[in-house]
Protein backbone atom coordinates (compact mmCIF):
# COMPACT_ATOMS: atom_id res chain seq x y z
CA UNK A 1 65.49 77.72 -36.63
CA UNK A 2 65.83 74.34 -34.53
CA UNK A 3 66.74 71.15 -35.62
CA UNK A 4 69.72 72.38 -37.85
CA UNK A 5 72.20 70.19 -36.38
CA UNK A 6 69.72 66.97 -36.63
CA UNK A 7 69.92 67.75 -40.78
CA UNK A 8 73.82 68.40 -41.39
CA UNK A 9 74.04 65.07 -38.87
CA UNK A 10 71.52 62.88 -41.59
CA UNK A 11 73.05 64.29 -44.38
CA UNK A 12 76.36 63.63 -43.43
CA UNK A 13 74.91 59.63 -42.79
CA UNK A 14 73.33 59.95 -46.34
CA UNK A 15 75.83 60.57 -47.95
CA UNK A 16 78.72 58.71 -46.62
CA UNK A 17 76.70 55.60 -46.82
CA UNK A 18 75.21 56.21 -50.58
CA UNK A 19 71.54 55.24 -48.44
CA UNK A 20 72.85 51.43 -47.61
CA UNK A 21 71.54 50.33 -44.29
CA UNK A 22 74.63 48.66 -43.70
CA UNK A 23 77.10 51.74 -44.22
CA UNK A 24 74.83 53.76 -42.31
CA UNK A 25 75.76 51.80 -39.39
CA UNK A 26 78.69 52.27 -39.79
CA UNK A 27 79.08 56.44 -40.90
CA UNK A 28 77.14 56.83 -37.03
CA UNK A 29 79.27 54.86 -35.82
CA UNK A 30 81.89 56.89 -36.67
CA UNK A 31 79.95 60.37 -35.57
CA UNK A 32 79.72 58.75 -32.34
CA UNK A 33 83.13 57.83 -31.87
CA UNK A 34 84.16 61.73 -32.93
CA UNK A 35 81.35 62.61 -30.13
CA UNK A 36 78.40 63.32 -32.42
CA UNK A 37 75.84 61.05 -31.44
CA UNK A 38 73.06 61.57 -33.96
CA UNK A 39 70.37 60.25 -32.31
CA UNK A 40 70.90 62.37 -29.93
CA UNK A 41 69.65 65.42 -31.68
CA UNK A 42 66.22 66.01 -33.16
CA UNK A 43 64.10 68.37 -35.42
CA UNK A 44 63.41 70.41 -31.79
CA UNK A 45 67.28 70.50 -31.09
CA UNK A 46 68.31 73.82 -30.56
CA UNK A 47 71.29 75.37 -32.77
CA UNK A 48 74.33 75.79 -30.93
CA UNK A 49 76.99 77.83 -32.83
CA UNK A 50 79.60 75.24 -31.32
CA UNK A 51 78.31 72.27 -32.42
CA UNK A 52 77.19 73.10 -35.80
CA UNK A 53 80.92 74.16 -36.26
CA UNK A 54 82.32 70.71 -34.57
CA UNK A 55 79.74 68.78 -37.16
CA UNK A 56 81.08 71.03 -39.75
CA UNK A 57 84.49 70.11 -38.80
CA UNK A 58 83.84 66.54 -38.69
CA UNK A 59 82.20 66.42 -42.40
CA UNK A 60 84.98 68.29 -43.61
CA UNK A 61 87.19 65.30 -41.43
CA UNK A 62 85.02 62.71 -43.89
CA UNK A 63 85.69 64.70 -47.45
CA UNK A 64 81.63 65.63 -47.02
CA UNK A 65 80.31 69.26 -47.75
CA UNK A 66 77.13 70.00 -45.89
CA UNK A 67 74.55 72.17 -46.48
């Protein structure tokens, strides 16, 4: 199932910015700066084991469970 990544990526945007543009900004910004660029990734994005763990990491990182 592709596009795995893409989700755990917006939810971890969601919810670290409560859905304020603003905050948004600035939880990519921080994805990006750990090496997770989320627009990078889309629904077609293939599931690699590694990176789903590294984005798991990172949410953990940010206090964020993810689904």
């Amino acid at each position: 199932m592709a596009g795995r990544i893409k989700r755990m990526l917006d939810e971890i945007v969601q919810k670290k910015s409560g859905g304020k543009p603003a905050l948004s900004n600035v939880a990519k910004t921080k994805l990006i700066l750990k090496g997770l660029d989320p627009d990078k990734f889309s629904a077609a994005s293939p599931d690699d084991p590694t990176i789903i763990a590294r984005v798991s990491a990172v949410a953990l990182e940010m206090g964020i469970t993810v689904s």
